[in-house]
Protein backbone atom coordinates (compact mmCIF):
# COMPACT_ATOMS: atom_id res chain seq x y z
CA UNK A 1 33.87 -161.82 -147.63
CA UNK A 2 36.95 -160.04 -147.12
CA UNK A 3 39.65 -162.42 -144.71
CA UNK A 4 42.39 -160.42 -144.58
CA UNK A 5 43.92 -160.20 -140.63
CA UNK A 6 43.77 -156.95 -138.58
CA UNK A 7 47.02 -156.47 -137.72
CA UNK A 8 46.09 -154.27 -134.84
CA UNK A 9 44.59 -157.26 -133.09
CA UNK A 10 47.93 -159.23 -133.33
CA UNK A 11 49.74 -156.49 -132.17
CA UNK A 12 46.97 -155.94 -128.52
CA UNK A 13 47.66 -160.22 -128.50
CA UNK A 14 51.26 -159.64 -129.09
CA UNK A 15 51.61 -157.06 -126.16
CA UNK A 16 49.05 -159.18 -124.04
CA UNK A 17 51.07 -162.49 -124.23
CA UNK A 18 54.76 -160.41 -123.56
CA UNK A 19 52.69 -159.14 -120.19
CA UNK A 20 51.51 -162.75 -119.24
CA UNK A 21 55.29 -163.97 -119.38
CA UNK A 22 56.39 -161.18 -117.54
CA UNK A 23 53.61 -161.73 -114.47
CA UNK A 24 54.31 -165.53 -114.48
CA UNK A 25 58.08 -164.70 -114.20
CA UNK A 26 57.43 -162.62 -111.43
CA UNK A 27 55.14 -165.07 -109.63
CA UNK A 28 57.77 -166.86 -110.20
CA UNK A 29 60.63 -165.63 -108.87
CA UNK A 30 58.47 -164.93 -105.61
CA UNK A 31 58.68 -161.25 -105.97
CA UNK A 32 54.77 -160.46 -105.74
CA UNK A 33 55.47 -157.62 -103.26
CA UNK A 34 57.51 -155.47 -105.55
CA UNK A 35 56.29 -151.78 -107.24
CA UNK A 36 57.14 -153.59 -110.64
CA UNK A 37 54.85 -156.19 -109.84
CA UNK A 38 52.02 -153.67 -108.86
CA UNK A 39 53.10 -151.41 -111.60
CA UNK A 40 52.76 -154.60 -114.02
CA UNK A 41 49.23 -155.32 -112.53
CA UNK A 42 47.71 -151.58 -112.55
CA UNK A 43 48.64 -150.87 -116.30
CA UNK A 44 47.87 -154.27 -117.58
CA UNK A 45 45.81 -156.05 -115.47
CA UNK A 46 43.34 -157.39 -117.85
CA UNK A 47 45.42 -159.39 -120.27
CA UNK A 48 43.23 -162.44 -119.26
CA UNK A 49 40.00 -160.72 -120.50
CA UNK A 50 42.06 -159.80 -123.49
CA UNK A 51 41.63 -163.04 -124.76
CA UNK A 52 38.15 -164.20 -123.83
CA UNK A 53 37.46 -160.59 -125.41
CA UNK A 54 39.52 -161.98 -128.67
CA UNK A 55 37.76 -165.33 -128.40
CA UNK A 56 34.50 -164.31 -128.75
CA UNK A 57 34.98 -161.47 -131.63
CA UNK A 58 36.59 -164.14 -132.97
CA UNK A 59 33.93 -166.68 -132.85
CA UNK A 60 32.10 -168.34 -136.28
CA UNK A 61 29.51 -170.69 -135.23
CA UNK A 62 30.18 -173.41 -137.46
CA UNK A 63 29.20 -177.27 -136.69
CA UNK A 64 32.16 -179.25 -137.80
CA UNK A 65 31.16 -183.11 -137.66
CA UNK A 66 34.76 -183.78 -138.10
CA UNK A 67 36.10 -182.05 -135.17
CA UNK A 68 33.03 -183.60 -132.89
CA UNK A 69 34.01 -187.46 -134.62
CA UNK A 70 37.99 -187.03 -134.06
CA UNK A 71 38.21 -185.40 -130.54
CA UNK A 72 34.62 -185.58 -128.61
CA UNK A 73 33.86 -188.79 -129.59
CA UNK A 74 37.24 -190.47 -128.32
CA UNK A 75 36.98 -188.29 -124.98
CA UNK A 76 33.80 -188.94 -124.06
CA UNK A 77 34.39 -193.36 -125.02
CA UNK A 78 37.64 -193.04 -122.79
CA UNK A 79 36.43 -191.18 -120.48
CA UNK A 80 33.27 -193.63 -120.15
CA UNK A 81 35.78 -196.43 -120.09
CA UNK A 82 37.90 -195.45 -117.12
């Protein structure tokens, strides 16, 4: 099995995460009704479905009894508790 990363992947995430900071900044400073905004929005407008796109090529279904012990377990007994 070959594991080496695709750097081409990192690069699409890298770009993809630079545009999310630069929406939320604008949201942010209120300016929602500018032509960089829209400009911003037209070109890369699907950043979000980048990464449920990168999730699921991503995805080896695995069970890991460790990871269900250390975090489901305790969620589910607090959350039963409260």
């Amino acid at each position: 099995m070959n594991k080496t990363r695709n750097s081409s992947i990192d690069a699409a995430a890298g770009v993809m995460i630079i545009t999310m900071l630069l929406v939320h900044v604008v949201i942010f400073a209120h300016a929602t009704d500018s032509n960089f905004y829209n400009a911003l929005l037209c070109i890369f407008g699907f950043y979000m479905q980048w990464f449920f796109f990168k999730a699921g090529m991503l995805f080896k279904p695995t069970t890991n009894y460790k990871v269900l012990n250390g975090f489901y377990l305790p969620y589910v007994l607090l959350s039963l508790s409260l």
